[in-house]
C-alpha atoms as a PDB file:
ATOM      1  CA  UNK A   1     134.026 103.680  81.794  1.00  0.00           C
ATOM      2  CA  UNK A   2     131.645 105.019  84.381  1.00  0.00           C
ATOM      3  CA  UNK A   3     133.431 108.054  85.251  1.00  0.00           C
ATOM      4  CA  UNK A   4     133.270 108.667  81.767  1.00  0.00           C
ATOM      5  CA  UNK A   5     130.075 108.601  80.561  1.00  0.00           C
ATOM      6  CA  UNK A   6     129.185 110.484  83.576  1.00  0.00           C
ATOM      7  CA  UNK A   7     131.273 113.155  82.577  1.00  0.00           C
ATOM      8  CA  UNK A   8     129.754 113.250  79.023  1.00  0.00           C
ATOM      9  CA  UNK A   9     126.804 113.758  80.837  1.00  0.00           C
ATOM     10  CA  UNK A  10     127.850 116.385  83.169  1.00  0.00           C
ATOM     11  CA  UNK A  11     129.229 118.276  79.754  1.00  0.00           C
ATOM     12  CA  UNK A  12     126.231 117.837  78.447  1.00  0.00           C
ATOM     13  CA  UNK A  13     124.084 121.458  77.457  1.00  0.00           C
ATOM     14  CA  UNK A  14     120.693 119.572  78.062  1.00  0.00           C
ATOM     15  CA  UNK A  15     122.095 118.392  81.518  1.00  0.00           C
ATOM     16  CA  UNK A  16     123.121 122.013  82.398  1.00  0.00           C
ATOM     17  CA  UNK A  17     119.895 123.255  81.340  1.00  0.00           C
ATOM     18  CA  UNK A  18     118.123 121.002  83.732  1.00  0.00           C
ATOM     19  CA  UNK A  19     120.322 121.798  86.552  1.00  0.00           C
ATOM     20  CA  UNK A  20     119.784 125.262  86.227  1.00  0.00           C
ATOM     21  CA  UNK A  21     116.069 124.838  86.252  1.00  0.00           C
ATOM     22  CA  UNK A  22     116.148 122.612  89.233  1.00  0.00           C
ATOM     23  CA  UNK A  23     118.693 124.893  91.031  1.00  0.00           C
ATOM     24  CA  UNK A  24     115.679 127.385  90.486  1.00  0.00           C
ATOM     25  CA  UNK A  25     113.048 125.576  92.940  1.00  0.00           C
ATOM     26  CA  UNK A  26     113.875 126.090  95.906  1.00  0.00           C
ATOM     27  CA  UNK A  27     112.394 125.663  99.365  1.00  0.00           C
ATOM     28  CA  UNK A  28     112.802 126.253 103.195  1.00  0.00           C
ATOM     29  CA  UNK A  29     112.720 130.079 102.150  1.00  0.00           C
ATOM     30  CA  UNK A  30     115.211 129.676  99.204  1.00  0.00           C
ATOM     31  CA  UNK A  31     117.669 128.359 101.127  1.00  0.00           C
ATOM     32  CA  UNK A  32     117.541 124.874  99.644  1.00  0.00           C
ATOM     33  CA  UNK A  33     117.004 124.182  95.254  1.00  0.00           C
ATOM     34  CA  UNK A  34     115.343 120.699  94.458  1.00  0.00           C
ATOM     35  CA  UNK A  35     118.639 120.116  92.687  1.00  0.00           C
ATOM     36  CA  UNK A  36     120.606 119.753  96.259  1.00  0.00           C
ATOM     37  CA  UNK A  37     117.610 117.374  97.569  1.00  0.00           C
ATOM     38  CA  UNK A  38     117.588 115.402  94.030  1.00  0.00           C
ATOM     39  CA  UNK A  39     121.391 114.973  94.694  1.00  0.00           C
ATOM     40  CA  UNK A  40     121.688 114.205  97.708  1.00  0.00           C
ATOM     41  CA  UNK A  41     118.687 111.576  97.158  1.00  0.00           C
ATOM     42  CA  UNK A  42     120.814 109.870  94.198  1.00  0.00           C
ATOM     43  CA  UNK A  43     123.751 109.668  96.891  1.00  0.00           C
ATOM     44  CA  UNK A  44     121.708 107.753  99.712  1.00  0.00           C
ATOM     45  CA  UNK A  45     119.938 105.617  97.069  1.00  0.00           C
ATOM     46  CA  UNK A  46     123.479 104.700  95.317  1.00  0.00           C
ATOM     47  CA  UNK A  47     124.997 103.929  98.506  1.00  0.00           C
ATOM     48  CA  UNK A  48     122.433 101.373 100.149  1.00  0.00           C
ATOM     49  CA  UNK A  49     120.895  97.520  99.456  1.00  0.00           C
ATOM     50  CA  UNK A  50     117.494  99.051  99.057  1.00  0.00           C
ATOM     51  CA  UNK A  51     116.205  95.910  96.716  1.00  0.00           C
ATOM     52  CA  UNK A  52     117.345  93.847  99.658  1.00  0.00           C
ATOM     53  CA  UNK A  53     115.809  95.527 102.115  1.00  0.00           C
ATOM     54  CA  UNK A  54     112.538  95.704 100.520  1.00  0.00           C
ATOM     55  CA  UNK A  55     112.874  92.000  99.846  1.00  0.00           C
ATOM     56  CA  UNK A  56     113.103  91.406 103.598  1.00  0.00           C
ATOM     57  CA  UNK A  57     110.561  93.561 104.430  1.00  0.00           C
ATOM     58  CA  UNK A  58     108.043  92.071 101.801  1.00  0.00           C
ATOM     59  CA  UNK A  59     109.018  88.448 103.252  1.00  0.00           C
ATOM     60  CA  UNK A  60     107.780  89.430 106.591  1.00  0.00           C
ATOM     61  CA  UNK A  61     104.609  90.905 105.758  1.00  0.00           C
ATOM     62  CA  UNK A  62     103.958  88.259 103.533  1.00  0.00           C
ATOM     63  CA  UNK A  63     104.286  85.702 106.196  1.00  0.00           C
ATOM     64  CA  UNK A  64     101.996  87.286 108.481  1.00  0.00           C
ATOM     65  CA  UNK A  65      98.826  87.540 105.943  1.00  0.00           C
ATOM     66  CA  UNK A  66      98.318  83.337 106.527  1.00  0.00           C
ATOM     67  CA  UNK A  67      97.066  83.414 109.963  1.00  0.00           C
ATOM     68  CA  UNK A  68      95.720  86.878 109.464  1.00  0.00           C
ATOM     69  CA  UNK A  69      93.580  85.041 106.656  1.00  0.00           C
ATOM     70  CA  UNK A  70      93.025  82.669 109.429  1.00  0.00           C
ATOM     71  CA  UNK A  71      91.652  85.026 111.851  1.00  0.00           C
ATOM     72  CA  UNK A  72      89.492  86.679 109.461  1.00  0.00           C
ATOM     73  CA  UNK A  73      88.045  83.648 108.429  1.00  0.00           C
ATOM     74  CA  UNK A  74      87.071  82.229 112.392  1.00  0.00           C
ATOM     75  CA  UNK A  75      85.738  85.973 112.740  1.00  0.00           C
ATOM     76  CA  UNK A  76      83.016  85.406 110.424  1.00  0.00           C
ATOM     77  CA  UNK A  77      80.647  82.920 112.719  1.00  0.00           C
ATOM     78  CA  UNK A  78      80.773  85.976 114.793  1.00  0.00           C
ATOM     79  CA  UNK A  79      80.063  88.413 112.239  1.00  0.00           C
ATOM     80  CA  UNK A  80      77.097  86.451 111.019  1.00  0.00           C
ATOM     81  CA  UNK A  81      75.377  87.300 114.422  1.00  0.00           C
ATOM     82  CA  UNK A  82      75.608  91.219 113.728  1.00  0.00           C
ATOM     83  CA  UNK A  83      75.454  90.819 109.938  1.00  0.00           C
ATOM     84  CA  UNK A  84      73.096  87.638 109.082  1.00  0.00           C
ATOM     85  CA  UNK A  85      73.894  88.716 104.893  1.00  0.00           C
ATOM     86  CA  UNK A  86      77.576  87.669 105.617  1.00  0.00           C
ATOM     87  CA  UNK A  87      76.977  84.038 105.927  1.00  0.00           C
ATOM     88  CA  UNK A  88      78.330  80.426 104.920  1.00  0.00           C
ATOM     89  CA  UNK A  89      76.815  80.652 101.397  1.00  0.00           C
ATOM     90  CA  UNK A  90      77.957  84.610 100.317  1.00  0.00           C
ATOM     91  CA  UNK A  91      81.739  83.686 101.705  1.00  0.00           C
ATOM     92  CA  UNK A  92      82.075  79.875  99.800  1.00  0.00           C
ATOM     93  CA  UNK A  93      80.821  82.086  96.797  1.00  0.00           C
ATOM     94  CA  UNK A  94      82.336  85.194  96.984  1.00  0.00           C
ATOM     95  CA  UNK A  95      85.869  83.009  97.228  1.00  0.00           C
ATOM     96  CA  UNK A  96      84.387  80.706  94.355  1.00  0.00           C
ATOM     97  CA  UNK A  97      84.843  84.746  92.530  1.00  0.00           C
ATOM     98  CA  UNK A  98      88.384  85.705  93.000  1.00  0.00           C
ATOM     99  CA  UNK A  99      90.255  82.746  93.758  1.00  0.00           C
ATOM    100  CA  UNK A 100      91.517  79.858  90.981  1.00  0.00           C
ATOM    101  CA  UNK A 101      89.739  76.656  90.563  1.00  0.00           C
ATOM    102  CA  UNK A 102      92.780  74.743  91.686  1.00  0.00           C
ATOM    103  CA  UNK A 103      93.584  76.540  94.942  1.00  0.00           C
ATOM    104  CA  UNK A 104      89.481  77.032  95.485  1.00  0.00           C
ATOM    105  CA  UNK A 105      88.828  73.118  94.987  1.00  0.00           C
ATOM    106  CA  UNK A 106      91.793  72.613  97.728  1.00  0.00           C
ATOM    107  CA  UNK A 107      90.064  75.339 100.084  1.00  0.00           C
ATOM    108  CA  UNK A 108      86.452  75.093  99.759  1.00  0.00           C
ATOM    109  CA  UNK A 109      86.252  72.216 102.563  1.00  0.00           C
ATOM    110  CA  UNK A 110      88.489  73.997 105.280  1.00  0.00           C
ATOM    111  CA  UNK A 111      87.023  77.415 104.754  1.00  0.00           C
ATOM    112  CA  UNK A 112      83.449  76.103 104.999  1.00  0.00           C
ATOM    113  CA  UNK A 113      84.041  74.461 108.082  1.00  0.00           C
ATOM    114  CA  UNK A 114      86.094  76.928 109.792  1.00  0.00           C
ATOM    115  CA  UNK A 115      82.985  79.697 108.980  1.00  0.00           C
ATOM    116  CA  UNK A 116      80.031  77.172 109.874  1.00  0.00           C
ATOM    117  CA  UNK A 117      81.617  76.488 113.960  1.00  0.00           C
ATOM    118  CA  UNK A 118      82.352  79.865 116.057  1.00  0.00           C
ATOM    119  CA  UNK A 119      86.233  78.752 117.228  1.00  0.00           C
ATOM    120  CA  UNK A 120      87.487  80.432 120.594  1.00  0.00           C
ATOM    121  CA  UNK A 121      90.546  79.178 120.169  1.00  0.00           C
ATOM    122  CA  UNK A 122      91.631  79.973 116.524  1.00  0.00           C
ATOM    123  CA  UNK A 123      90.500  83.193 116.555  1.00  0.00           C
ATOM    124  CA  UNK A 124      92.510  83.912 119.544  1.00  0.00           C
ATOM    125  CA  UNK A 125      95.433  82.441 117.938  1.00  0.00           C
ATOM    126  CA  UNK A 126      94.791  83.358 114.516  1.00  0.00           C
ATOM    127  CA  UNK A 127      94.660  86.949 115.902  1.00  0.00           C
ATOM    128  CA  UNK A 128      97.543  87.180 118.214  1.00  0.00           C
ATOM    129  CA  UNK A 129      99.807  85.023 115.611  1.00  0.00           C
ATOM    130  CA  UNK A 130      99.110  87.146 113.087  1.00  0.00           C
ATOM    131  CA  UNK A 131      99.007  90.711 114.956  1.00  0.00           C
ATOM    132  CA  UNK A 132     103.294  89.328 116.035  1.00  0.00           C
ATOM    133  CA  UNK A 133     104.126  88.422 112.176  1.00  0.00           C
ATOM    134  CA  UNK A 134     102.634  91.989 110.639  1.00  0.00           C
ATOM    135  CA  UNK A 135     104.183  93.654 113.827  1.00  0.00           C
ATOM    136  CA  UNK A 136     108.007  92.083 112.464  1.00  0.00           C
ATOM    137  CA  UNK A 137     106.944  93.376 109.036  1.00  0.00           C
ATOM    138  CA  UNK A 138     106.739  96.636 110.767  1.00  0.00           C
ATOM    139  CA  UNK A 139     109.697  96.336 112.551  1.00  0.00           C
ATOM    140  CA  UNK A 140     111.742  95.587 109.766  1.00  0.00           C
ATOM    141  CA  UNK A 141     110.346  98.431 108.036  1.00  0.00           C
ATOM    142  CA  UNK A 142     111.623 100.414 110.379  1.00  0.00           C
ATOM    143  CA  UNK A 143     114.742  98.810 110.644  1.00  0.00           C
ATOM    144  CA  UNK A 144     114.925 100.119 107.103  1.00  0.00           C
ATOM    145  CA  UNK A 145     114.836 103.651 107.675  1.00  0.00           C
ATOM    146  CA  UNK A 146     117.087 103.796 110.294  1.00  0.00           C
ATOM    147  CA  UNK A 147     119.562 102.075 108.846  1.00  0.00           C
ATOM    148  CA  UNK A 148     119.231 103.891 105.504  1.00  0.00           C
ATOM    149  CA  UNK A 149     119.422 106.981 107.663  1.00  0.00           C
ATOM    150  CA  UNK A 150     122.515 105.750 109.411  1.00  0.00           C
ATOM    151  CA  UNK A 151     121.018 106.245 112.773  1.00  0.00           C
ATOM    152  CA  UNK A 152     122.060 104.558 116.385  1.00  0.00           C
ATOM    153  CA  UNK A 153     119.317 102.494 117.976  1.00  0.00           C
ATOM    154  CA  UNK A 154     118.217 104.503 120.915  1.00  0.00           C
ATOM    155  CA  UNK A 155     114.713 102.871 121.916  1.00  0.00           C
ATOM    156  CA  UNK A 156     114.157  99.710 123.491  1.00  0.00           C
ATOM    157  CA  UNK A 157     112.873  96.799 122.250  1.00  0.00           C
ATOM    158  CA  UNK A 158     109.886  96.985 123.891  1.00  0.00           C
ATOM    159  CA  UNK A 159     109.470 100.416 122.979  1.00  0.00           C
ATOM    160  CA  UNK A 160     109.906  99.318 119.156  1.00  0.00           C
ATOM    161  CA  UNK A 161     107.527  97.214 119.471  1.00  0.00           C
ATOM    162  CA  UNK A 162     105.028  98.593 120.870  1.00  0.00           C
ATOM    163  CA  UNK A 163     105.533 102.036 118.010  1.00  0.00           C
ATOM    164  CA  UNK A 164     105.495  99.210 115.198  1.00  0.00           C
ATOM    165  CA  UNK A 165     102.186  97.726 116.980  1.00  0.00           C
ATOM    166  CA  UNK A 166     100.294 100.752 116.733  1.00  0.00           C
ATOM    167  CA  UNK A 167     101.587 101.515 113.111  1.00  0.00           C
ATOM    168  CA  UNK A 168     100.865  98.008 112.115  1.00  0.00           C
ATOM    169  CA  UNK A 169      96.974  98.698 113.807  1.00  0.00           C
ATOM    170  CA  UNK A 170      97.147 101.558 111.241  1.00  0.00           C
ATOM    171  CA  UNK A 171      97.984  99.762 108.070  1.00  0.00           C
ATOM    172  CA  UNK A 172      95.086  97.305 109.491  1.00  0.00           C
ATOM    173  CA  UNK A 173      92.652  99.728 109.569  1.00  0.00           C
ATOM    174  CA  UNK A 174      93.892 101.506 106.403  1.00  0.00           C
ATOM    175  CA  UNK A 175      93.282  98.193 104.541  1.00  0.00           C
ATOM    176  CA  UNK A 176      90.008  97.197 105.763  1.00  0.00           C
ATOM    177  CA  UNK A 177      89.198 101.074 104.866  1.00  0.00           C
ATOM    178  CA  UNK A 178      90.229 100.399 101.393  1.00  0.00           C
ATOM    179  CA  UNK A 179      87.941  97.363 100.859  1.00  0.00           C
ATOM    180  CA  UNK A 180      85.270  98.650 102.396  1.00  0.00           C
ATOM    181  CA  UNK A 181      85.554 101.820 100.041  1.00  0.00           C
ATOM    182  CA  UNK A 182      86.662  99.697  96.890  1.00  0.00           C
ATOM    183  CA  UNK A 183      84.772  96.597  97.263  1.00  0.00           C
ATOM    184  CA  UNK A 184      81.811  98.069  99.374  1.00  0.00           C
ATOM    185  CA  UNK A 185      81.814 101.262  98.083  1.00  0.00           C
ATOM    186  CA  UNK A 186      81.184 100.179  94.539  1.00  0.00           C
ATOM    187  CA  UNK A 187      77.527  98.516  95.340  1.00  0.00           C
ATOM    188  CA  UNK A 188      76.705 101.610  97.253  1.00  0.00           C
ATOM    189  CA  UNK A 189      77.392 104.026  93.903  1.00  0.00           C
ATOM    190  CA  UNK A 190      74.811 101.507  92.109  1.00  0.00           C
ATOM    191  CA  UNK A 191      72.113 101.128  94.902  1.00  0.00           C
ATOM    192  CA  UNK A 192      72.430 105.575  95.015  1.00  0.00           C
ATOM    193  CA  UNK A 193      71.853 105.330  90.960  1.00  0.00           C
ATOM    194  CA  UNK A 194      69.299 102.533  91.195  1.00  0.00           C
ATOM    195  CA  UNK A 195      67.069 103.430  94.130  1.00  0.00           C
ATOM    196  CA  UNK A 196      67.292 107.238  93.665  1.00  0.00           C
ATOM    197  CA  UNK A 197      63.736 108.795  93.492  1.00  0.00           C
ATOM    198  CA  UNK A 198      65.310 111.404  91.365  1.00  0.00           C
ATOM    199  CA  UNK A 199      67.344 110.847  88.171  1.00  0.00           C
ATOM    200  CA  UNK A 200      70.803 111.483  88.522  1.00  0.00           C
ATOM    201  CA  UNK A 201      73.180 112.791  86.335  1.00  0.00           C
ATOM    202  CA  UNK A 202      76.526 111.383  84.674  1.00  0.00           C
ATOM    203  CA  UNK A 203      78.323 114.167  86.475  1.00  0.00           C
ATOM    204  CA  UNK A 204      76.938 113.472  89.626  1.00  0.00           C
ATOM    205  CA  UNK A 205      77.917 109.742  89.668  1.00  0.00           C
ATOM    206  CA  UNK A 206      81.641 110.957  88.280  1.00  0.00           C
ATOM    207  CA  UNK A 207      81.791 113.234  91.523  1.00  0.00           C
ATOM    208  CA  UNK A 208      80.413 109.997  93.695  1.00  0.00           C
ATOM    209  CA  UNK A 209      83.325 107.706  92.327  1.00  0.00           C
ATOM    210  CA  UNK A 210      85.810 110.634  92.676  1.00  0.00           C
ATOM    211  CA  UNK A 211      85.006 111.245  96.138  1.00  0.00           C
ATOM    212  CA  UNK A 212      85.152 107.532  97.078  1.00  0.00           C
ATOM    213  CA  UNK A 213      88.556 107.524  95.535  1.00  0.00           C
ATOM    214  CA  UNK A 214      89.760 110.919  96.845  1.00  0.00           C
ATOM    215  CA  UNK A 215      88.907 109.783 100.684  1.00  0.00           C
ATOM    216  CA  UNK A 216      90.807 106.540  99.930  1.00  0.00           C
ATOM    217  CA  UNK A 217      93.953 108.855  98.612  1.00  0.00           C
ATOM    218  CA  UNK A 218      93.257 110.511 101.809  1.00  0.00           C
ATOM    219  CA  UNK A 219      93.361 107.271 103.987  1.00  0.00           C
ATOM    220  CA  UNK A 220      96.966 105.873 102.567  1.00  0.00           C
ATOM    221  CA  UNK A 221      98.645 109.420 102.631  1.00  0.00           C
ATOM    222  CA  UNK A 222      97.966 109.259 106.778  1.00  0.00           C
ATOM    223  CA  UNK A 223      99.010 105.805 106.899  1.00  0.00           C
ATOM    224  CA  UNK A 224     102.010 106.090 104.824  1.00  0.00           C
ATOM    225  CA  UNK A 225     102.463 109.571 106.983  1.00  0.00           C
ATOM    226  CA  UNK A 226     102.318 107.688 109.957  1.00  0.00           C
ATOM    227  CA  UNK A 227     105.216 105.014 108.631  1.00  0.00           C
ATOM    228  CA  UNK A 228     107.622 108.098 107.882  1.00  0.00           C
ATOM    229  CA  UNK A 229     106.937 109.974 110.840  1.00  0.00           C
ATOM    230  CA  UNK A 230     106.352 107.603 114.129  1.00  0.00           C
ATOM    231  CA  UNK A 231     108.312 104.949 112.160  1.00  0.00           C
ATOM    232  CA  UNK A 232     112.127 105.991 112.017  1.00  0.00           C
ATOM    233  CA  UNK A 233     113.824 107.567 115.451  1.00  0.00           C
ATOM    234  CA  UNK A 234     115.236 110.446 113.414  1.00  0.00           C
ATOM    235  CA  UNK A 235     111.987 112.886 112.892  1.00  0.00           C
ATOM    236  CA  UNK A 236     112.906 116.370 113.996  1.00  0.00           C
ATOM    237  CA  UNK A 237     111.776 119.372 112.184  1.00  0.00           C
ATOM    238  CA  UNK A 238     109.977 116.855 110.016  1.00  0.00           C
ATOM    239  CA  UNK A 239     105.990 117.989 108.518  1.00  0.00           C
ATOM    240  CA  UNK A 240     103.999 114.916 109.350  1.00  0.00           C
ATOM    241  CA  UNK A 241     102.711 115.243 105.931  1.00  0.00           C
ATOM    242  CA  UNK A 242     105.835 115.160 103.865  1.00  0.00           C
ATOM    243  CA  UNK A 243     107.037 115.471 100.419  1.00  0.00           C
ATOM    244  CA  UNK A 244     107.762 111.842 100.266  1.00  0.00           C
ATOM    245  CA  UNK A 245     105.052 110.605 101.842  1.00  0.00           C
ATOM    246  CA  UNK A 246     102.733 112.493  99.363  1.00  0.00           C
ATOM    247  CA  UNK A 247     104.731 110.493  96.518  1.00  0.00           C
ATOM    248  CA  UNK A 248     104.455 107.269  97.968  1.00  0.00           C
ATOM    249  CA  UNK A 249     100.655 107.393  98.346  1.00  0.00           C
ATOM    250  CA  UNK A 250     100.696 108.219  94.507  1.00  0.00           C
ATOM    251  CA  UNK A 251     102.740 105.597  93.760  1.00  0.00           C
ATOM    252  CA  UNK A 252     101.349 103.044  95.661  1.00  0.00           C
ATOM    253  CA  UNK A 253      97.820 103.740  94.350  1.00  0.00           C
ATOM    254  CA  UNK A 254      99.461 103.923  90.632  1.00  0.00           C
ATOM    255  CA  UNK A 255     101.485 100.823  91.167  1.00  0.00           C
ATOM    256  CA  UNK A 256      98.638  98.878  92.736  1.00  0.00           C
ATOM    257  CA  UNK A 257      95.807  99.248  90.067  1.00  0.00           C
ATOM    258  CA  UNK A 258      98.885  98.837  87.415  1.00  0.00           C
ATOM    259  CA  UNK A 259      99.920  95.913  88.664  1.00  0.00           C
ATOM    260  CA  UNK A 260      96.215  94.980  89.276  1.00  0.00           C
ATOM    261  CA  UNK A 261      95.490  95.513  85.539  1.00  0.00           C
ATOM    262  CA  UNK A 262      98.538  93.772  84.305  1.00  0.00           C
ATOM    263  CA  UNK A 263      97.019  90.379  86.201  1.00  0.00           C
ATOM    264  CA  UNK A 264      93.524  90.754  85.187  1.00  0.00           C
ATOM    265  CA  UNK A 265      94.397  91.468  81.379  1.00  0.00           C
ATOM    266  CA  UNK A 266      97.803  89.928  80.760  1.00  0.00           C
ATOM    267  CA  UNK A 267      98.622  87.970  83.831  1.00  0.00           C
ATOM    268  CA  UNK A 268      99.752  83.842  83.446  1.00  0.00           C
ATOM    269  CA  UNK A 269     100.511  83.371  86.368  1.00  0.00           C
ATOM    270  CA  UNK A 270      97.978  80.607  87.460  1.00  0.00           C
ATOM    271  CA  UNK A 271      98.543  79.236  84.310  1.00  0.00           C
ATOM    272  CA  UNK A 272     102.433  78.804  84.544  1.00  0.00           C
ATOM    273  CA  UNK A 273     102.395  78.431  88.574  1.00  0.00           C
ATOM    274  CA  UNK A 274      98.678  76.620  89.465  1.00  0.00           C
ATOM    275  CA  UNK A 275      97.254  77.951  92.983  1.00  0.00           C
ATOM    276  CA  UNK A 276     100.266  79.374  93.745  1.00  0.00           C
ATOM    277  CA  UNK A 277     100.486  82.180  91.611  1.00  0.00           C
ATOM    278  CA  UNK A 278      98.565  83.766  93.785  1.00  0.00           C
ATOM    279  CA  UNK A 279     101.014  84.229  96.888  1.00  0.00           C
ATOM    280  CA  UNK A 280     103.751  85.096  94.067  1.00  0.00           C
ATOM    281  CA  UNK A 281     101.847  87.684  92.391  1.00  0.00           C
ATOM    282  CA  UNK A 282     100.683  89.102  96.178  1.00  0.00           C
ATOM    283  CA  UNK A 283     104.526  88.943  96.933  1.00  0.00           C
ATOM    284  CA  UNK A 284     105.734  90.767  93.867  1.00  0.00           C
ATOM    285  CA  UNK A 285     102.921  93.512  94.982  1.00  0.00           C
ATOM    286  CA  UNK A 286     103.801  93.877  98.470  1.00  0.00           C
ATOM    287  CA  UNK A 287     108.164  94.174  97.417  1.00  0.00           C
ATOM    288  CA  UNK A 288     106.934  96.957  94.350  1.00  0.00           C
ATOM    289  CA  UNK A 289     105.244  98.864  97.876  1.00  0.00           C
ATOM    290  CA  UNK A 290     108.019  98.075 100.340  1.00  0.00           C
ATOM    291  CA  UNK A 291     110.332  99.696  97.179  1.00  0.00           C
ATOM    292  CA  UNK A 292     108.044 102.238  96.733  1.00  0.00           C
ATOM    293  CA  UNK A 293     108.258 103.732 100.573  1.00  0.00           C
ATOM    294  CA  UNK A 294     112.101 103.122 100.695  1.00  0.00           C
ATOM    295  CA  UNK A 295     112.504 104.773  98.380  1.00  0.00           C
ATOM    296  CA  UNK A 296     110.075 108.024  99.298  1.00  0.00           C
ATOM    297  CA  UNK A 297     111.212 107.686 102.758  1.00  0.00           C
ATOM    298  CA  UNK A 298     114.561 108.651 101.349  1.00  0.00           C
ATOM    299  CA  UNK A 299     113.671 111.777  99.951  1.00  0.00           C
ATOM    300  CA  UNK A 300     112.322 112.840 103.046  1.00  0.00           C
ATOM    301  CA  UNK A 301     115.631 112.004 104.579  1.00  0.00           C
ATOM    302  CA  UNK A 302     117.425 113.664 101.707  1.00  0.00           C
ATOM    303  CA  UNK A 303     115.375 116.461 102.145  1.00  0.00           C
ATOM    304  CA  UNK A 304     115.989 116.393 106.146  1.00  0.00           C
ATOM    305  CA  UNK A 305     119.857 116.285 105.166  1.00  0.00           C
ATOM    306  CA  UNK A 306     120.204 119.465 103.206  1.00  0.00           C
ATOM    307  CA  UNK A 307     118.212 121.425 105.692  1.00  0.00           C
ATOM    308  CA  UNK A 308     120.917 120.416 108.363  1.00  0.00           C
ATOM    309  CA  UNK A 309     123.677 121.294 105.537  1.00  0.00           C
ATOM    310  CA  UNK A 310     122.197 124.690 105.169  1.00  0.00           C
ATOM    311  CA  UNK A 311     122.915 125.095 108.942  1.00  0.00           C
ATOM    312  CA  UNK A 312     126.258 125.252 108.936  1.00  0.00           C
ATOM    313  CA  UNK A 313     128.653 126.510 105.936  1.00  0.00           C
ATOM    314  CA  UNK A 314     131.664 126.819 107.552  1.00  0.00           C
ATOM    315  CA  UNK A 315     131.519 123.287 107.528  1.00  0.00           C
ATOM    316  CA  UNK A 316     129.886 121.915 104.354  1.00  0.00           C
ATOM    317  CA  UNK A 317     131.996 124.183 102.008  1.00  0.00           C
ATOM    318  CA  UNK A 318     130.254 122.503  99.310  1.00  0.00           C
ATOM    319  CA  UNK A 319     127.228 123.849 100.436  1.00  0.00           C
ATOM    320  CA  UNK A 320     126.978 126.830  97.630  1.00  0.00           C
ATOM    321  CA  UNK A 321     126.664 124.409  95.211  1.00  0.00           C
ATOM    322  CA  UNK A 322     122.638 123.802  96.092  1.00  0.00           C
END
């Protein structure tokens, strides 16, 4: 039944139209058609357990964010000291904002006393706790691409770790960028409009918000760079800014204020699930990215194949079909 509808479709004039426009972009100096890369992408993708995979990845990065939430909540004692505006009062109110009644009614008592006493102890362990967990997140990441590139483990374990410490560092930094320029980056737009000795223009506040979102573009394409180029063992010849990691960062920005909309506007969760909802619409999130770079990551491997393919004819006799 398969084989047949897939030859109906092969038959089909639409479907040879499309292949002959595809065969028509090429890259690598016409050497290679987006047809061959397409292909050999539907191939890989066919071939592996990439909803599993993603699944196991989103498990382990959604394991770490408790103590990370942990150690961000004994760092703010500290940051009160540098920053006497982030106190007791704006954090038991600012959570009062985005989280449920149910799950804030259970949390107001240990959040207020874990950010009214500076804790030595917790924040070392909330830090190092949570800087292992991400680190396996990162580490089955890359687990990910090298199996989906069917590669040999050549680096140690220590050496794995240590590449998946610094990438995980990365993703750290990129997400603290992205509230600073979301959350913080917002009131900074207004105070601009509001305390402006000059009037400024609808246009000028468009280019402000464009900007703010253009450097944050900027910020996940290196990170998600990063991921596909440090990440896998199998990098050679590759751009560190790549095809597929140019894809992913549009994705994941798409699929994150999508999925952010869908909750605000159309969301029951909290009313089917209670406090919970929460962690299941944060893990739902986190598997739509983990698909989303899987999934990129193997066009840059598909990509990476037909440039070896080109290579060598005498072996890939197939090879004048791209």
């Amino acid at each position: 039944m398969k084989n047949r509808i897939l030859e109906k479709i092969r038959n089909n004039i639409l479907f040879d139209n499309i292949r002959l426009f595809l065969k028509g972009i090429r890259f690598r100096g016409g050497k290679i058609s987006l047809y061959f890369i397409l292909k050999t992408f539907i191939q890989k993708v066919s071939q592996g357990e990439l909803l599993e995979r993603a699944n196991a990845v989103a498990f382990s990065f959604t394991v770490a964010i408790f103590p990370a939430i942990l150690f961000l909540f004994t760092l703010i004692p500290y940051i009160h000291k540098f920053i006497p505006s982030v106190d007791n009062e704006s954090i038991i109110t600012f959570m009062g904002q985005i989280l449920p009644p149910n799950m804030y009614n259970v949390m107001e008592a240990t959040v207020y006393d874990l950010v009214s006493h500076s804790r030595g102890d917790l924040l070392t362990f909330g830090f190092l706790l949570s800087l292992i967990l991400a680190t396996n997140g990162t580490m089955s990441l890359i687990a990910a691409f090298n199996s989906r590139y069917q590669v040999s483990t050549k680096r140690s374990y220590l050496k794995t770790r240590v590449v998946a410490t610094g990438l995980t560092f990365v993703l750290a930094i990129v997400v603290i960028a992205a509230i600073i320029l979301l959350v913080i980056g917002e009131f900074v737009v207004i105070y601009i409009i509001d305390h402006s000795p000059v009037d400024i223009s609808e246009v000028t506040i468009y280019a402000l918000i464009v900007i703010r979102f253009l450097v944050l573009f900027l910020v996940f394409w290196f990170a998600i760079s990063s991921l596909y180029y440090f990440g896998p063992e199998v990098h050679t010849n590759w751009s560190f800014f790549s095809y597929g990691s140019l894809i992913a960062t549009l994705l994941s920005l798409f699929a994150s204020y999508a999925f952010s909309a869908y909750i605000a506007r159309f969301g029951t969760y909290n009313k089917l699930y209670g406090s919970i909802g929460v962690m299941i619409a944060l893990m739902v999130w986190i598997m739509i990215i983990s698909i989303i770079l899987l999934v990129c990551y193997e066009l840059n491997a598909a990509h990476h194949h037909a440039t070896q393919l080109t290579k060598d004819k005498r072996n890939h006799p197939m090879l004048e079909e791209h």
